[in-house]
Protein backbone atom coordinates (compact mmCIF):
# COMPACT_ATOMS: atom_id res chain seq x y z
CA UNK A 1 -21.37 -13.99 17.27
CA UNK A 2 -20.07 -11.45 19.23
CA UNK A 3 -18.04 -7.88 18.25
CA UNK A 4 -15.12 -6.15 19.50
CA UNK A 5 -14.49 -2.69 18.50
CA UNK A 6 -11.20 -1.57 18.53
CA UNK A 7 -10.01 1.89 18.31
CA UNK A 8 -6.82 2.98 16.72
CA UNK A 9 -4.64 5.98 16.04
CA UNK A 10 -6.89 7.99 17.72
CA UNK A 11 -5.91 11.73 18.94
CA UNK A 12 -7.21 12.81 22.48
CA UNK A 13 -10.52 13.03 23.82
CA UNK A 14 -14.17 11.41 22.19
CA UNK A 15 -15.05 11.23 19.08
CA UNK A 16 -17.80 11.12 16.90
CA UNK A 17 -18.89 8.75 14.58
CA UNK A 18 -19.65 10.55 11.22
CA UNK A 19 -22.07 9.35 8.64
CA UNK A 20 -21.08 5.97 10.62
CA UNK A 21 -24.46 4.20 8.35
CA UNK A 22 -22.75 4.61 5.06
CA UNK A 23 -19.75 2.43 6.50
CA UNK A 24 -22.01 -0.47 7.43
CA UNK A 25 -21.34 -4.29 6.52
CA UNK A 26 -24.30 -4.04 3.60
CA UNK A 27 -22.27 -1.02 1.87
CA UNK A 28 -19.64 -3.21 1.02
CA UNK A 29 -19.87 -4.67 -2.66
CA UNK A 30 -19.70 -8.82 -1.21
CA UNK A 31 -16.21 -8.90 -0.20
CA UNK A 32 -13.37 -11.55 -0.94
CA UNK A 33 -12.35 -13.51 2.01
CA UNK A 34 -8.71 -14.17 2.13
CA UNK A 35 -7.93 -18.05 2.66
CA UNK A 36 -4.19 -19.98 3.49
CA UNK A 37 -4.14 -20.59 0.14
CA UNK A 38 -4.45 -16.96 -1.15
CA UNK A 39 -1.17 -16.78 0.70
CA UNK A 40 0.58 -19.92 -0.89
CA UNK A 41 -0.04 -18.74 -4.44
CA UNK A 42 1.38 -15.06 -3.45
CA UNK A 43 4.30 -16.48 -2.09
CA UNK A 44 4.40 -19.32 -4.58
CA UNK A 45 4.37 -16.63 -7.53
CA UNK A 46 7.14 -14.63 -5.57
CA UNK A 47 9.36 -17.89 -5.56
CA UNK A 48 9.28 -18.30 -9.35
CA UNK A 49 10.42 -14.74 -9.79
CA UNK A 50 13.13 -15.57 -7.79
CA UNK A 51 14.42 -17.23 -10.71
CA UNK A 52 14.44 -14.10 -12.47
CA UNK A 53 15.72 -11.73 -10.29
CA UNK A 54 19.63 -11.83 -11.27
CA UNK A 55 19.28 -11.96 -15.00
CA UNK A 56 16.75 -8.97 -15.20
CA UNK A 57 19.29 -7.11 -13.23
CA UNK A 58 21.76 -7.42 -16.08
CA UNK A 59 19.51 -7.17 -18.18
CA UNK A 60 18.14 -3.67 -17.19
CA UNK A 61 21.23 -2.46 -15.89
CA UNK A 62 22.93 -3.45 -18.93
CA UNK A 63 20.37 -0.91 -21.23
CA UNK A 64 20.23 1.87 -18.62
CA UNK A 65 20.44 5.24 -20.01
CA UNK A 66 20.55 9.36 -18.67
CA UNK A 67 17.24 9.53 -20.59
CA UNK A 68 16.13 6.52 -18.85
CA UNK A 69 17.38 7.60 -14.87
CA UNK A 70 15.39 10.63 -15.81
CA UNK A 71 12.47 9.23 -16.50
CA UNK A 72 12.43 6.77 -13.31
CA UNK A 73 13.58 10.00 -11.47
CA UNK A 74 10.00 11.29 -12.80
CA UNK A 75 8.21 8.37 -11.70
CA UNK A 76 9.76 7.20 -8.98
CA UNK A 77 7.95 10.64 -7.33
CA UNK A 78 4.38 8.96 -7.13
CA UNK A 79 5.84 6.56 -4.75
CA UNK A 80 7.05 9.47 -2.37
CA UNK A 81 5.14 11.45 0.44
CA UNK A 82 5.12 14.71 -1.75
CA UNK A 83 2.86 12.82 -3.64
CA UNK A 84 0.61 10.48 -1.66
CA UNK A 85 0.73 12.50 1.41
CA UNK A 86 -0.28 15.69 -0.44
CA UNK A 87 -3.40 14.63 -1.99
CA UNK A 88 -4.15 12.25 0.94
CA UNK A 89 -4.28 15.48 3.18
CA UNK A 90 -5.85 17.51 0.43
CA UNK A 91 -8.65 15.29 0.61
CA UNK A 92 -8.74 15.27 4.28
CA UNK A 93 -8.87 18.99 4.17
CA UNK A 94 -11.42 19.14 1.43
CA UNK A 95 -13.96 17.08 3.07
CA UNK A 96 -13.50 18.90 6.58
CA UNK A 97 -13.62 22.56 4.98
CA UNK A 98 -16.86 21.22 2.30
CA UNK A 99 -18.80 19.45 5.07
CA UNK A 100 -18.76 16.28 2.62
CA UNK A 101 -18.13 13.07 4.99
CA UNK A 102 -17.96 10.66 2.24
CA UNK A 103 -14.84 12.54 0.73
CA UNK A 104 -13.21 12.70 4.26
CA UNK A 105 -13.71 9.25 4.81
CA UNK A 106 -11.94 8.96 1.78
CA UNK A 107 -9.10 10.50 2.52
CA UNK A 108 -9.17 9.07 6.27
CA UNK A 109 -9.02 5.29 4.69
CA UNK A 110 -6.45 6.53 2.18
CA UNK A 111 -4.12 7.87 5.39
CA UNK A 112 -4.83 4.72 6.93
CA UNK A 113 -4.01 2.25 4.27
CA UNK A 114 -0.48 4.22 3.59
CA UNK A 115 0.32 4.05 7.58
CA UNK A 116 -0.29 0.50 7.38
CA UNK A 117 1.72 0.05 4.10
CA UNK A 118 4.30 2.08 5.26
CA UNK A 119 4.47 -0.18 8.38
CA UNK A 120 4.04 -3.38 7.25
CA UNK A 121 6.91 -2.59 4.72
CA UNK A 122 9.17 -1.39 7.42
CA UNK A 123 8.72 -4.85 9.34
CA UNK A 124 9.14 -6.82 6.49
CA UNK A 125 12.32 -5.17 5.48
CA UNK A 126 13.86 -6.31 8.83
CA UNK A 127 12.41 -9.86 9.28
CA UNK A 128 13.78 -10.19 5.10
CA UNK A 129 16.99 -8.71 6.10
CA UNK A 130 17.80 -8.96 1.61
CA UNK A 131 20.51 -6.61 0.21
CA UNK A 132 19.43 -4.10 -2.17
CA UNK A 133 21.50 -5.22 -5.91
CA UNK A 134 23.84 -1.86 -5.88
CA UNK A 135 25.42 -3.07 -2.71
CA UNK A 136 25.63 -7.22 -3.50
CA UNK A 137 24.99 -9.60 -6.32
CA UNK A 138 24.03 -12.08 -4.49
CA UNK A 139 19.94 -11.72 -4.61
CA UNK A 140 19.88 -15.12 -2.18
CA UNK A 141 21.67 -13.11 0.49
CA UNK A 142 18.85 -12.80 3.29
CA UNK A 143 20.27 -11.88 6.46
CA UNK A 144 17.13 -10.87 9.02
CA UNK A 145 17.87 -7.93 11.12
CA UNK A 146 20.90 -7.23 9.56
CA UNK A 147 19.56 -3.59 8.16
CA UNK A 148 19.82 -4.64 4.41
CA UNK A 149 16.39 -3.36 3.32
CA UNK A 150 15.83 -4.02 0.03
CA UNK A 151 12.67 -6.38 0.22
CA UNK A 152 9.76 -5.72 0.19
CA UNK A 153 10.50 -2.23 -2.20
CA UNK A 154 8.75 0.40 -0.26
CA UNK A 155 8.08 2.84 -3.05
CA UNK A 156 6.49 0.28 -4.80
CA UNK A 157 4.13 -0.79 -2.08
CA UNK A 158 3.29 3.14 -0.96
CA UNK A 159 3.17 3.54 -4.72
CA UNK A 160 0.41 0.60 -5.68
CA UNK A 161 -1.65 1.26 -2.48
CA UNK A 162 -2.11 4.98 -2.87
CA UNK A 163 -3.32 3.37 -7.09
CA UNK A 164 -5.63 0.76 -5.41
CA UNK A 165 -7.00 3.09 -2.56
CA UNK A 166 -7.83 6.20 -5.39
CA UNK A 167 -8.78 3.39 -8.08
CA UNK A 168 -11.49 1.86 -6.07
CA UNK A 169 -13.05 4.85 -4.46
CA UNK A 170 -12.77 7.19 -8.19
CA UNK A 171 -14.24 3.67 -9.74
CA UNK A 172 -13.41 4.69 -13.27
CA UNK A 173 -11.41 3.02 -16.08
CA UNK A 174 -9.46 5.22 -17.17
CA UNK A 175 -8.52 5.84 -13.34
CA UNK A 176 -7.96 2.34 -12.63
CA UNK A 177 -5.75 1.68 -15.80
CA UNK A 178 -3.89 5.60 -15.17
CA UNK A 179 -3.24 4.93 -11.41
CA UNK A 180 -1.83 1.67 -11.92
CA UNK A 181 0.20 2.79 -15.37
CA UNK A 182 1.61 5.73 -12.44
CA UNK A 183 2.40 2.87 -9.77
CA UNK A 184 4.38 -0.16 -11.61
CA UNK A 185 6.07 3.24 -13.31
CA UNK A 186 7.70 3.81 -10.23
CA UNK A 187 8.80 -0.16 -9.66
CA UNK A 188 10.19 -0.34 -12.82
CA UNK A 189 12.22 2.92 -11.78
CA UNK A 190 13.39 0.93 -8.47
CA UNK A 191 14.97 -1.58 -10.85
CA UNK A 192 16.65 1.31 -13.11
CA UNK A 193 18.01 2.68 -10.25
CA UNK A 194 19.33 -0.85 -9.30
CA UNK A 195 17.83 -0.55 -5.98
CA UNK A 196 15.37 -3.57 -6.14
CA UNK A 197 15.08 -6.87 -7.18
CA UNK A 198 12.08 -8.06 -9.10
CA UNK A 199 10.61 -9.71 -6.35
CA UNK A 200 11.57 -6.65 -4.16
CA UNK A 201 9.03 -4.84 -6.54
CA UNK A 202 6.48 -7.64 -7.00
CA UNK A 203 6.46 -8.24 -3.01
CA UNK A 204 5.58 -4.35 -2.78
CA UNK A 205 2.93 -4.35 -5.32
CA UNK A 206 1.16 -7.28 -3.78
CA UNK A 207 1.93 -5.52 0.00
CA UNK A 208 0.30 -2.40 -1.64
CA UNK A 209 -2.75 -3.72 -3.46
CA UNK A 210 -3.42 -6.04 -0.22
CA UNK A 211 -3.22 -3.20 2.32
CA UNK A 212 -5.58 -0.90 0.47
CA UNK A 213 -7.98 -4.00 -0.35
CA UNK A 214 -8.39 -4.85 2.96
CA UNK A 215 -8.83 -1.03 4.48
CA UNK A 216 -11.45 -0.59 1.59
CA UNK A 217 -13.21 -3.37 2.52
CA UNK A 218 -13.14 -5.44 -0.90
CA UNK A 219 -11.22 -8.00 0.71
CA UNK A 220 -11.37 -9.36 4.19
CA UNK A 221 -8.74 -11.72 6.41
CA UNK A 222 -9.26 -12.81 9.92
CA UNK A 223 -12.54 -11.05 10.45
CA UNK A 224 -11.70 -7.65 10.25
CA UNK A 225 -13.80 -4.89 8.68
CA UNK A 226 -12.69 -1.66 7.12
CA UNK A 227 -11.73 1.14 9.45
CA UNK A 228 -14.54 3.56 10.22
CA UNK A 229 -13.44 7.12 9.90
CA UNK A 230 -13.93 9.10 13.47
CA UNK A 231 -14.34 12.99 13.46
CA UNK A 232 -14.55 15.28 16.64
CA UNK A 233 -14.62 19.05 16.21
CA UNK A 234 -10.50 19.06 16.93
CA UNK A 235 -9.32 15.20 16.84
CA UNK A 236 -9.77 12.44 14.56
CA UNK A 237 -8.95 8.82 14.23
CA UNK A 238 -9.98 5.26 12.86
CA UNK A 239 -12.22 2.21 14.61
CA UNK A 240 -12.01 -0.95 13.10
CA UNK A 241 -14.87 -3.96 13.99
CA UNK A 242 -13.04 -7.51 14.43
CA UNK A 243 -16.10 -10.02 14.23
CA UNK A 244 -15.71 -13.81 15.47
């Protein structure tokens, strides 16, 4: 068995590993292994909410309110970079100014998994090529590279990977159950605003969950471990361990 170590989104010069023994394999609580068939039940699930996807349109559009586009207005924030991207650099900060590496590391993993979220989204959004339901009623109308955008539902996926990422680290019920209340808040506001389709939402919750999962370390596909964070006195970055 042999290791590579690869080193990403680095900034200038060498780094240094901090607290690197806290990160180890045995500090991860046994990991699930993603398998094909993980995959095939995702996707599977997606394709019977297919099904749905036209008459929950009506349906929702049909009982839309001002009080209710006010509310999703609300929630639709915790999907948005004044939101995850303030407290994901407030933790950065904190840990850096408090000397407490675990809490950086925190908010390093947290940066990472929305990059990667944020990313991944982006691609799929091209590759799906779907119309968002304000501009066609056609929800079968996949046209890849065409710039429709509406699938997977990036505030959705942002939304339910900054939940997961803050979830797992606070560890906490009321957390768990408060984050992800916050998170399918904001894809139920995508579908008040008629700017996603269910599976639009459901594809970014699963997207979201997945991300933060894997850069956490509770779940695990193709041999890659969670991202160690790096620190130097004016740089920082992210290593990641592929084993095989």
């Amino acid at each position: 068995m042999s290791r590579l170590l690869l080193v990403g989104l680095v900034i200038a010069h060498p780094l240094q590993v901090v607290a690197q023994q806290e990160e180890l394999p045995g500090s991860i609580p046994a990991p699930t292994v993603l398998r094909w068939w993980h995959g095939a039940l995702a996707l599977g699930g997606l394709s019977a909410f297919m099904l749905l996807d036209q008459p929950l349109q009506a349906l929702v559009q049909g009982e839309r309110s001002a009080s209710k586009d006010e509310l999703a207005g609300t929630l639709r924030r915790f999907g948005q970079i004044e939101v995850y991207g303030t407290v994901t650099a407030g933790l950065v900060a904190a840990g850096v100014v408090s000397g407490n590496a675990k809490l950086t590391r925190s908010g390093g993993r947290l940066a990472a998994t929305l990059a990667f979220t944020g990313a991944a989204g982006m691609a799929g959004k091209l590759l799906m090529g779907r119309p968002r339901p304000e501009h066609s009623g056609d929800a079968d109308g996949y046209v890849p590279f065409s710039g429709q955008v509406a699938m997977p539902s990036g505030h959705t996926a942002m939304a339910f990977a900054f939940a997961t990422a803050l979830s797992d680290d606070i560890h906490r019920p009321w957390a768990t159950v408060g984050l992800y209340t916050l998170a399918t808040g904001v894809g139920w506001s995508r579908l008040n605003d008629n700017r996603h389709w269910l599976t639009d939402v459901a594809a970014g919750a699963a997207l979201g969950i997945t991300s933060a999962k894997l850069m956490n370390g509770r779940w695990r596909m193709f041999g890659l471990r969670p991202p160690s964070v790096l620190l130097g006195p004016s740089n920082a970055g992210l290593a990641w361990q592929v084993e095989f």
